[in-house]
Every structure is written in C-alpha cells, then in structure tokens.
PDB file of N, CA and C in Angstrom:
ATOM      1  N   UNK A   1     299.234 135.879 104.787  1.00  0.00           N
ATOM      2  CA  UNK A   1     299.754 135.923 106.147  1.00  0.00           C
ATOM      3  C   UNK A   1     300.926 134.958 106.260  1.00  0.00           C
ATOM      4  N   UNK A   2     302.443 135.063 106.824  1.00  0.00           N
ATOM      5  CA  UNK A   2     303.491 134.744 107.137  1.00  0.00           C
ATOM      6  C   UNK A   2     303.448 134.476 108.488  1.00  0.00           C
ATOM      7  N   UNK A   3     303.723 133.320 108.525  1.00  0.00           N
ATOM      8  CA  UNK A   3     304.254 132.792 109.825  1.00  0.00           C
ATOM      9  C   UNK A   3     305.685 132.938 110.231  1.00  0.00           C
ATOM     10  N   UNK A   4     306.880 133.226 110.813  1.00  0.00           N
ATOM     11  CA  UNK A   4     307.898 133.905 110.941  1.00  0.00           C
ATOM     12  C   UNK A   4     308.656 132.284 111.632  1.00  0.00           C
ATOM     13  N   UNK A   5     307.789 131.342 111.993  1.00  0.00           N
ATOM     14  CA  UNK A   5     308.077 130.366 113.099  1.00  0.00           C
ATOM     15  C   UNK A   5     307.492 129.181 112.659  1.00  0.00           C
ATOM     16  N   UNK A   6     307.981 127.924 112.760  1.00  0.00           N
ATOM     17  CA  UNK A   6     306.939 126.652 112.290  1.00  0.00           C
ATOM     18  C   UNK A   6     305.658 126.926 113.055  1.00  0.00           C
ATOM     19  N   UNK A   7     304.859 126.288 112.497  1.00  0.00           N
ATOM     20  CA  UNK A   7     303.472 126.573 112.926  1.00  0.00           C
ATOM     21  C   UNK A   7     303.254 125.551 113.877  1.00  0.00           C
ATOM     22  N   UNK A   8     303.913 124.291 113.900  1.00  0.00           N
ATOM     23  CA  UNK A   8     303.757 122.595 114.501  1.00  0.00           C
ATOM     24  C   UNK A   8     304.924 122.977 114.984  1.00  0.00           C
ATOM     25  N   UNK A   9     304.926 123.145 116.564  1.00  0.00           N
ATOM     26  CA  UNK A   9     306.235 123.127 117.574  1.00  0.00           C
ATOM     27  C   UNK A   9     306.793 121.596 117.602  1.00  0.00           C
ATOM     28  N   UNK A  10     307.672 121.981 118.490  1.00  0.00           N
ATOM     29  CA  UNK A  10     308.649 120.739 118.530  1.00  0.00           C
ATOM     30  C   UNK A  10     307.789 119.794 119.281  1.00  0.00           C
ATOM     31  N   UNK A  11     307.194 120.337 120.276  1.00  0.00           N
ATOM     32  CA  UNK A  11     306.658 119.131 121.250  1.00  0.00           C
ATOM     33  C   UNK A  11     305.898 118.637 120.842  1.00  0.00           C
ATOM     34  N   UNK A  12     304.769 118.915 119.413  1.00  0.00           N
ATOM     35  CA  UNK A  12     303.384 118.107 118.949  1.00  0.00           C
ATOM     36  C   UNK A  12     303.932 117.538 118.012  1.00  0.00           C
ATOM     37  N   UNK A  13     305.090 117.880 117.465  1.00  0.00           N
ATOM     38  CA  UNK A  13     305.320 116.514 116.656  1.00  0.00           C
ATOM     39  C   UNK A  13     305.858 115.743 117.200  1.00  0.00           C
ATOM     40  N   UNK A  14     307.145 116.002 118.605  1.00  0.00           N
ATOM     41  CA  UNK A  14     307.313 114.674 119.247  1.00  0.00           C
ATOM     42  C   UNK A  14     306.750 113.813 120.003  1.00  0.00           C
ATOM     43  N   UNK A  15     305.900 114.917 120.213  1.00  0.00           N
ATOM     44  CA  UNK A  15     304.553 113.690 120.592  1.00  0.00           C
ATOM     45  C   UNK A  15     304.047 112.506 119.689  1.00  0.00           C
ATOM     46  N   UNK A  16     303.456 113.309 118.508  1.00  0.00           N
ATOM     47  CA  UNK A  16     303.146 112.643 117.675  1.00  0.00           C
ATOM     48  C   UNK A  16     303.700 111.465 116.982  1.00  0.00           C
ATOM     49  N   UNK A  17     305.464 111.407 117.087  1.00  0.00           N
ATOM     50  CA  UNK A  17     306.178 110.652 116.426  1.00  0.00           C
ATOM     51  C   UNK A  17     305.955 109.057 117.557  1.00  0.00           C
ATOM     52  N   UNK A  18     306.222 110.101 119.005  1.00  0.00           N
ATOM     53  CA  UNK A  18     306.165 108.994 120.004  1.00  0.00           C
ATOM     54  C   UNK A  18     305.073 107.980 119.789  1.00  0.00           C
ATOM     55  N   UNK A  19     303.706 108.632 119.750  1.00  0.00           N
ATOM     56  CA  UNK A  19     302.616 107.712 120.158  1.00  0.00           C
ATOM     57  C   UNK A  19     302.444 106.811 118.556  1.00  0.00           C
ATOM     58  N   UNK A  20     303.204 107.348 117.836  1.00  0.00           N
ATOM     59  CA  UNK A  20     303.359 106.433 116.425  1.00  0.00           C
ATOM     60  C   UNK A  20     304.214 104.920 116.565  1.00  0.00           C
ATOM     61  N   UNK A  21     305.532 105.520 116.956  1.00  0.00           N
ATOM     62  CA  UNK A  21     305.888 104.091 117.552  1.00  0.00           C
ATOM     63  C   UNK A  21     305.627 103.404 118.455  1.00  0.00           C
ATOM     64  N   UNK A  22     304.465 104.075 119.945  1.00  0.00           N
ATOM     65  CA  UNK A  22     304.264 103.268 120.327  1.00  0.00           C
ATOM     66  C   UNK A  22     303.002 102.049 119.953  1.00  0.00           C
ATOM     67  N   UNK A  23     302.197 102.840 119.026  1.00  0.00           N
ATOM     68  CA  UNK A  23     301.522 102.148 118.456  1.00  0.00           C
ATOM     69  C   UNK A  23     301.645 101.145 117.512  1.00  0.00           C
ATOM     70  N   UNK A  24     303.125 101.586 116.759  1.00  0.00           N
ATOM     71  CA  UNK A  24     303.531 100.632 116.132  1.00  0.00           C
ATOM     72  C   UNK A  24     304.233  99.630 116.616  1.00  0.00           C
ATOM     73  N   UNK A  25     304.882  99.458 117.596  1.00  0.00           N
ATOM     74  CA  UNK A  25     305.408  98.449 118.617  1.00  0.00           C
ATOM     75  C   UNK A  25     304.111  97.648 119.221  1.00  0.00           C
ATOM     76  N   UNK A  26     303.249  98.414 119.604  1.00  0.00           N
ATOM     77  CA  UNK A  26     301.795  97.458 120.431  1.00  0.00           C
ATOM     78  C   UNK A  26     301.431  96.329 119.335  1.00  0.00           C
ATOM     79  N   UNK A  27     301.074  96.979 118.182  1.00  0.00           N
ATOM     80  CA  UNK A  27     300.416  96.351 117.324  1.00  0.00           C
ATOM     81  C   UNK A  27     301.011  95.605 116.029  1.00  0.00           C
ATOM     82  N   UNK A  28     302.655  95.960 116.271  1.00  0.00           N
ATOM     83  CA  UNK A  28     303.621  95.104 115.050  1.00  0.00           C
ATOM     84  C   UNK A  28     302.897  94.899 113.439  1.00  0.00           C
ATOM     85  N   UNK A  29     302.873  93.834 112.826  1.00  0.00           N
ATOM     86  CA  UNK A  29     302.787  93.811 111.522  1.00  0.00           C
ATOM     87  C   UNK A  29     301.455  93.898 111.325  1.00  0.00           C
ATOM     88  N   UNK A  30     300.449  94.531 112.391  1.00  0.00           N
ATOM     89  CA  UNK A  30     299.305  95.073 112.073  1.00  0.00           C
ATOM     90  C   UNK A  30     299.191  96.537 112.255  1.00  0.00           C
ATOM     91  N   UNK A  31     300.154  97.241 112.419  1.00  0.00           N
ATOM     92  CA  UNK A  31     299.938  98.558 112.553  1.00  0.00           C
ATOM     93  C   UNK A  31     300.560  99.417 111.312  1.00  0.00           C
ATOM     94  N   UNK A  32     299.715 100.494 111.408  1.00  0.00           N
ATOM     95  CA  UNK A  32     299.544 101.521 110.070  1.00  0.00           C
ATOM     96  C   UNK A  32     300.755 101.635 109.140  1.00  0.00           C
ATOM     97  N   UNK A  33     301.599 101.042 109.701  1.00  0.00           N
ATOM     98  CA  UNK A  33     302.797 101.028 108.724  1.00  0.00           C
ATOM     99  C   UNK A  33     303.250 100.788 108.231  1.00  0.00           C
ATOM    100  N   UNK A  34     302.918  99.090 108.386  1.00  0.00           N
ATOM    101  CA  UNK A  34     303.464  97.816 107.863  1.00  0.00           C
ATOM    102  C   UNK A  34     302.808  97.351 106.312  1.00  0.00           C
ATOM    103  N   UNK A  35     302.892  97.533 105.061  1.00  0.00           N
ATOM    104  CA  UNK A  35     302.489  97.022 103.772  1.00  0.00           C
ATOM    105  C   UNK A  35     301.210  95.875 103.926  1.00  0.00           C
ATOM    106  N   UNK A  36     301.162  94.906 105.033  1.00  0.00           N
ATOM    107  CA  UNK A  36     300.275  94.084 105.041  1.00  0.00           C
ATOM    108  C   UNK A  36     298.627  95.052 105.017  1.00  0.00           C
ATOM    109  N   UNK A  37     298.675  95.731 106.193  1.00  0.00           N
ATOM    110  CA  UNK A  37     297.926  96.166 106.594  1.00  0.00           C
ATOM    111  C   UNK A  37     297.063  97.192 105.024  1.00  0.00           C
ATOM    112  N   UNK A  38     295.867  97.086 104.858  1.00  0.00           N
ATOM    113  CA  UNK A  38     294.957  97.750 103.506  1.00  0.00           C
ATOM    114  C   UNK A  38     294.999  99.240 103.598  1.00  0.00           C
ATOM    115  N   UNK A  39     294.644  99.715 103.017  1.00  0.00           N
ATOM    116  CA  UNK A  39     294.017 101.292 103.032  1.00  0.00           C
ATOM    117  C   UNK A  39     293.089 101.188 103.459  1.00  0.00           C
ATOM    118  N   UNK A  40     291.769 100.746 103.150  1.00  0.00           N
ATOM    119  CA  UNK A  40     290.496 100.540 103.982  1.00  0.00           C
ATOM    120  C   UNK A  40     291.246 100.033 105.803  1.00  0.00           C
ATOM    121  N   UNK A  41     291.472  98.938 105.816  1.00  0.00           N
ATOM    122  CA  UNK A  41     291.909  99.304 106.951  1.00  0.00           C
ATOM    123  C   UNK A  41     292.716 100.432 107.693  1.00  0.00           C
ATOM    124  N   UNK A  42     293.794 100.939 107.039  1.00  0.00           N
ATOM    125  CA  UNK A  42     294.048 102.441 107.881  1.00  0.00           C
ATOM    126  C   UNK A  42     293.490 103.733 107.811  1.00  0.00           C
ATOM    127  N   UNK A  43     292.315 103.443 106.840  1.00  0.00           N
ATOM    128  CA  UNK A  43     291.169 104.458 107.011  1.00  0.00           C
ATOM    129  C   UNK A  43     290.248 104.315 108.376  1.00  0.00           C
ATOM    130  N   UNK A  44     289.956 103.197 108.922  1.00  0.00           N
ATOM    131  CA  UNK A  44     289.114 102.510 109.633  1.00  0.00           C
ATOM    132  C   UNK A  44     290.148 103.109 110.551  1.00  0.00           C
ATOM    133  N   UNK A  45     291.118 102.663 111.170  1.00  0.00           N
ATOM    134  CA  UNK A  45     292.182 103.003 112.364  1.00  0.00           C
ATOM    135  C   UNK A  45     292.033 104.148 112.449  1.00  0.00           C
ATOM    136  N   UNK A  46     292.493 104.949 111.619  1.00  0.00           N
ATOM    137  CA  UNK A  46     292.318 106.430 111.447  1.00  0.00           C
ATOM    138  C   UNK A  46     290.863 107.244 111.947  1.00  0.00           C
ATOM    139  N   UNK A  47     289.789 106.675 111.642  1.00  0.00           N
ATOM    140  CA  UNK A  47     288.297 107.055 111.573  1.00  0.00           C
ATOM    141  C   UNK A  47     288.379 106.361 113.416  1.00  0.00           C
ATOM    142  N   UNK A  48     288.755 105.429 113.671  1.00  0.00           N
ATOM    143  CA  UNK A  48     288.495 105.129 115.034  1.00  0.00           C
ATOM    144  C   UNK A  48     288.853 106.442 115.925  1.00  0.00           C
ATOM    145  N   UNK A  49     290.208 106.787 115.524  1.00  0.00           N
ATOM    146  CA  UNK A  49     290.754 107.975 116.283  1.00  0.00           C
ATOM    147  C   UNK A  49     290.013 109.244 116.566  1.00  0.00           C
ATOM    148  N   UNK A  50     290.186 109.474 114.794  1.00  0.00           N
ATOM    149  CA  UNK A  50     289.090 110.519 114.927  1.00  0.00           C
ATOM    150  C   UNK A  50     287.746 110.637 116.335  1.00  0.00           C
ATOM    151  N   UNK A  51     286.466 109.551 116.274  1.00  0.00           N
ATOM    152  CA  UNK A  51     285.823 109.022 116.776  1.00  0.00           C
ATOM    153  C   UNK A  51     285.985 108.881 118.215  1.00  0.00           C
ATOM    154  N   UNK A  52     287.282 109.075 118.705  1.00  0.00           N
ATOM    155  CA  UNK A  52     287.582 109.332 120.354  1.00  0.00           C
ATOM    156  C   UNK A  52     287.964 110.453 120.195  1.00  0.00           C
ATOM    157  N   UNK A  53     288.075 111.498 119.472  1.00  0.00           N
ATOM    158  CA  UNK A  53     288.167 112.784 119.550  1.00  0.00           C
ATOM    159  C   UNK A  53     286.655 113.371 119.815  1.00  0.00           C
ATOM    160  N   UNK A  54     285.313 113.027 119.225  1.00  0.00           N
ATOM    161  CA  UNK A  54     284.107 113.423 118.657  1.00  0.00           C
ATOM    162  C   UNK A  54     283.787 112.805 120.405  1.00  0.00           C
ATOM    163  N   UNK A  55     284.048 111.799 120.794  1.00  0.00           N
ATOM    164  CA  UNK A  55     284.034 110.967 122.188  1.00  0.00           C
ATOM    165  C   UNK A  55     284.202 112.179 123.543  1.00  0.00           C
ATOM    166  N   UNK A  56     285.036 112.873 123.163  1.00  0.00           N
ATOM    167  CA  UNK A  56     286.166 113.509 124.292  1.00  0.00           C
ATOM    168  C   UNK A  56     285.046 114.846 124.009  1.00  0.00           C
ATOM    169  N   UNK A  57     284.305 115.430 122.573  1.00  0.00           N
ATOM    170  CA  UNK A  57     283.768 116.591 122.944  1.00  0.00           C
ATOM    171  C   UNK A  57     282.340 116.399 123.249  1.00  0.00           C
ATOM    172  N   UNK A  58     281.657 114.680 122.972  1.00  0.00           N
ATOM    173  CA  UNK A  58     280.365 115.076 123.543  1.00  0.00           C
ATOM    174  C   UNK A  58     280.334 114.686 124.710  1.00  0.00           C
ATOM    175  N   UNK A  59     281.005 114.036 125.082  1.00  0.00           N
ATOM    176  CA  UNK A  59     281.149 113.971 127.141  1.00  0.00           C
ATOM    177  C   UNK A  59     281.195 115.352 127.847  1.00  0.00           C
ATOM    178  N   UNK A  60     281.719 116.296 126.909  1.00  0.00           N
ATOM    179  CA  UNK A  60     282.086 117.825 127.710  1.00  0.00           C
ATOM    180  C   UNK A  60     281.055 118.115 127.904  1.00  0.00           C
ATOM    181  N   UNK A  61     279.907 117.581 126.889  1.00  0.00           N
ATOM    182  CA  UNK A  61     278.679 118.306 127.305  1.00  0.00           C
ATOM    183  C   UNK A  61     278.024 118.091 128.722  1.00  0.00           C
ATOM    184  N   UNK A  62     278.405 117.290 129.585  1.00  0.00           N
ATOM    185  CA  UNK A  62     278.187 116.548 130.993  1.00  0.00           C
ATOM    186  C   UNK A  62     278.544 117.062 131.648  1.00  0.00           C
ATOM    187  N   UNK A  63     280.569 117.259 131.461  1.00  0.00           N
ATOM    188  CA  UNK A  63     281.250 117.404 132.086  1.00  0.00           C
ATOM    189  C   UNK A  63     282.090 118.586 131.150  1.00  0.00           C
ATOM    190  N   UNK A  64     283.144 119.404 132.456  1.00  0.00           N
ATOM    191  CA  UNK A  64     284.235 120.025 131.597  1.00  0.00           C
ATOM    192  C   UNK A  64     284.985 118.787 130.616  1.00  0.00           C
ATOM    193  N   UNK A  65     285.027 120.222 129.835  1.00  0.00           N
ATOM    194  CA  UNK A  65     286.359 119.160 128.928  1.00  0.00           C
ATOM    195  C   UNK A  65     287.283 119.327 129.536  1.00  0.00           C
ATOM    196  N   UNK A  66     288.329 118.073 129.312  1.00  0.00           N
ATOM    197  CA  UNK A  66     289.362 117.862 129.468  1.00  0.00           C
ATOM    198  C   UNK A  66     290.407 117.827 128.604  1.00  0.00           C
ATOM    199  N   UNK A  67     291.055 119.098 128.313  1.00  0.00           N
ATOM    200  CA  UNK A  67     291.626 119.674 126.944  1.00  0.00           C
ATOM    201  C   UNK A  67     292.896 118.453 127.121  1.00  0.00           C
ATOM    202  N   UNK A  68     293.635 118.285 128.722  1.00  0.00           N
ATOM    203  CA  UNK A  68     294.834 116.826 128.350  1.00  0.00           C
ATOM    204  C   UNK A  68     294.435 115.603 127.547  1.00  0.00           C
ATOM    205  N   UNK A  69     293.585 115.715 127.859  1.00  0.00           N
ATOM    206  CA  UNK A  69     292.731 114.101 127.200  1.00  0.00           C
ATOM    207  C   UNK A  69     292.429 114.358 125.728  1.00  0.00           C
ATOM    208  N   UNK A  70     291.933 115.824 125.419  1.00  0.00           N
ATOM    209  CA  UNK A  70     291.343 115.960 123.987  1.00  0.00           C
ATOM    210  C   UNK A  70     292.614 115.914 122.582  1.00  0.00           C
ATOM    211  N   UNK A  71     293.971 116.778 123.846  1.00  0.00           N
ATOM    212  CA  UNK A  71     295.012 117.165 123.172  1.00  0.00           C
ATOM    213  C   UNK A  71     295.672 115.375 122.778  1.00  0.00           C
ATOM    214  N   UNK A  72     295.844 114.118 123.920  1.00  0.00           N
ATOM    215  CA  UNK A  72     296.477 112.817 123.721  1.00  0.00           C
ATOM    216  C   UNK A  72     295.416 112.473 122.570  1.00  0.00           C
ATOM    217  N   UNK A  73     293.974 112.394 122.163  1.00  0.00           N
ATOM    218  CA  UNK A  73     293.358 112.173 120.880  1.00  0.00           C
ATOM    219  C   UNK A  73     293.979 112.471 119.863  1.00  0.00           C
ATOM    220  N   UNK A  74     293.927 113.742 119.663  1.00  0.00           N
ATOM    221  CA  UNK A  74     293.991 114.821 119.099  1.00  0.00           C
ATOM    222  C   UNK A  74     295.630 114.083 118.563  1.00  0.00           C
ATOM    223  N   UNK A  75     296.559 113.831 119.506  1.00  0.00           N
ATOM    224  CA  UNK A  75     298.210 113.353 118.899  1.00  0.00           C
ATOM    225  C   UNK A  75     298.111 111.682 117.807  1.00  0.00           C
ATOM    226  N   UNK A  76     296.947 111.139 118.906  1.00  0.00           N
ATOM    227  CA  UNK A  76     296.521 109.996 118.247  1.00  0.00           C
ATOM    228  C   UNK A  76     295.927 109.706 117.102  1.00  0.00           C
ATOM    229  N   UNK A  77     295.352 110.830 116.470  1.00  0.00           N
ATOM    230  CA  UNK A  77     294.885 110.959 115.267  1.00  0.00           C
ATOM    231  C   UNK A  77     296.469 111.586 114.494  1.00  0.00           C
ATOM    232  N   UNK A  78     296.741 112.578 114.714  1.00  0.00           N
ATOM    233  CA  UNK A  78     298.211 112.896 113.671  1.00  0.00           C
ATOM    234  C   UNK A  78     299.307 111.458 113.763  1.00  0.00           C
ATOM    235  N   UNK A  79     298.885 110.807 114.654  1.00  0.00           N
ATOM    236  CA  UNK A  79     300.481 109.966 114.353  1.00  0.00           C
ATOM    237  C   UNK A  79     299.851 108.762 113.777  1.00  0.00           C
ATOM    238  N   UNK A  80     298.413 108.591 113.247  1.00  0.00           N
ATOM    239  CA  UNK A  80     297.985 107.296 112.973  1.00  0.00           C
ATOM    240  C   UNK A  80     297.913 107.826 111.170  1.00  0.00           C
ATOM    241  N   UNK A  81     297.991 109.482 111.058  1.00  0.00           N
ATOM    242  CA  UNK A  81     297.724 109.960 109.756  1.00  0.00           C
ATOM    243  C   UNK A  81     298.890 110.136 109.010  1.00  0.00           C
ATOM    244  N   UNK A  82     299.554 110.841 109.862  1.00  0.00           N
ATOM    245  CA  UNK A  82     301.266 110.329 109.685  1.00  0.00           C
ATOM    246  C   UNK A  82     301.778 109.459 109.387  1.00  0.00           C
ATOM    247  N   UNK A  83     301.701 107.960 110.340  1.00  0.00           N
ATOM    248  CA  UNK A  83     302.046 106.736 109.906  1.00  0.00           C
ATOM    249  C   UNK A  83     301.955 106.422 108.503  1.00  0.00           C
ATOM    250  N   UNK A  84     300.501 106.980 108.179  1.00  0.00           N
ATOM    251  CA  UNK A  84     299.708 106.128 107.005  1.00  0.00           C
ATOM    252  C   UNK A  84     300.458 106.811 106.105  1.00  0.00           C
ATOM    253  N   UNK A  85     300.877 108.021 105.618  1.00  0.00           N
ATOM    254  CA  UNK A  85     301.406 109.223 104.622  1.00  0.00           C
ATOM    255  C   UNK A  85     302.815 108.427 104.490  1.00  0.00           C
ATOM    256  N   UNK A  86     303.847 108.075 105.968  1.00  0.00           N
ATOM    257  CA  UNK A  86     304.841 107.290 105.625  1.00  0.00           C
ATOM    258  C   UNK A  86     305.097 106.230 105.091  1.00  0.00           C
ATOM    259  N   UNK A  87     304.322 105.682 105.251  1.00  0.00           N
ATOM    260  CA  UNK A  87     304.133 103.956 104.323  1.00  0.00           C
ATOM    261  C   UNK A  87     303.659 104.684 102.734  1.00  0.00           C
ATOM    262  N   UNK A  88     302.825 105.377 102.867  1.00  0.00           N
ATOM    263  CA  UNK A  88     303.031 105.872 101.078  1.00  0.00           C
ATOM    264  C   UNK A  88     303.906 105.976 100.971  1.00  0.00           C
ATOM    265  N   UNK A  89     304.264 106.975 101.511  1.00  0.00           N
ATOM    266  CA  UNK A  89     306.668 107.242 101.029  1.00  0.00           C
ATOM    267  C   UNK A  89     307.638 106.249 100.926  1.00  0.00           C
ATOM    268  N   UNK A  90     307.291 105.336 101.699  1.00  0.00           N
ATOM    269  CA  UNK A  90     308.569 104.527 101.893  1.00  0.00           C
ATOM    270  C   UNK A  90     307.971 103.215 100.933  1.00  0.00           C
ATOM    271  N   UNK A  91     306.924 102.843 100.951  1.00  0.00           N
ATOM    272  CA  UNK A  91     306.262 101.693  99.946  1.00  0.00           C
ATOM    273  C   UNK A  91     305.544 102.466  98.753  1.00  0.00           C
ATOM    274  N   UNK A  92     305.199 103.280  98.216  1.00  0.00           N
ATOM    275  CA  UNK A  92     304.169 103.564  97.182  1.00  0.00           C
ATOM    276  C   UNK A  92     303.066 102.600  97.558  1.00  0.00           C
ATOM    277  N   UNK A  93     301.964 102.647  98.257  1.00  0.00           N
ATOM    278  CA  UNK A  93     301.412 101.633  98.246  1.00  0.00           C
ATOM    279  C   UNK A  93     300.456 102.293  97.625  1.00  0.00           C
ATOM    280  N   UNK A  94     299.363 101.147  97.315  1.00  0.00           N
ATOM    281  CA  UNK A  94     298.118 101.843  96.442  1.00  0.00           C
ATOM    282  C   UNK A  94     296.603 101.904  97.359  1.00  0.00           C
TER     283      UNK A  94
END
C-alpha cells in the first residue's frame, strides 16, 4: 500500500518540534538533548510520557475522553522520542 501524501502532516510535526523546544528551554542542560543527560535517563523521561498517555485512557473510563488532551500526550511523547533520536545524530552517543 502507497501513500501518495506524507503520512505525518505538517501540523504534528510542528507541534511536535514545538513542545521539544519548549521542553528543552524549561529544563536546559537536563533535557533530552543535552549529552549530560544518560540513556537510562531519557528512557525514564520518555516512559514518563508514555505513562500520561496510559493516564489520559484510564480516566476515560470515568469520564469521556478527551482526544485534545490525549492528542498534547500523544505530541509529548514524539518530541521527547525525537529529541532523544537527535542527540544520537548530532552526538553518537552510546
């Protein structure tokens, strides 16, 4: 099967890029990008995200979901996975 069109529109990755720097601005030479920071630790960051995603679907069980809220997770996990993939690129880190 051919996709004719990117599959990742413009707006989820600029989302995604956004909430990357803003995370990386909040949290400076502790955030996912910076060489200091471990792999175990941006596994852990990463797994947190995840973890407010898993957050956002067992509350639905209460309540409707709230697909705005699931979708800002949902960006928060790609730009914390992202981050981490760029610091491989730009550092080789191990």
């Amino acid at each position: 099967m051919t996709v004719s069109r990117s599959l990742l529109q413009a707006r989820v990755l600029i989302d995604a890029e956004d909430e990357a720097a803003r995370a990386h601005a909040k949290h400076g030479a502790h955030s996912m990008y910076y060489g200091g920071t471990s792999n175990d630790r941006r596994c852990s960051i990463l797994t947190e995200e995840v973890g407010e995603v898993a957050k956002e679907l067992n509350e639905a069980a209460y309540a409707a979901l709230d697909l705005r809220r699931l979708r800002a997770e949902l960006i928060q996990v790609a730009a914390m996975a992202l981050t981490w993939a760029q610091a491989i690129d730009d550092r080789e880190i191990q």
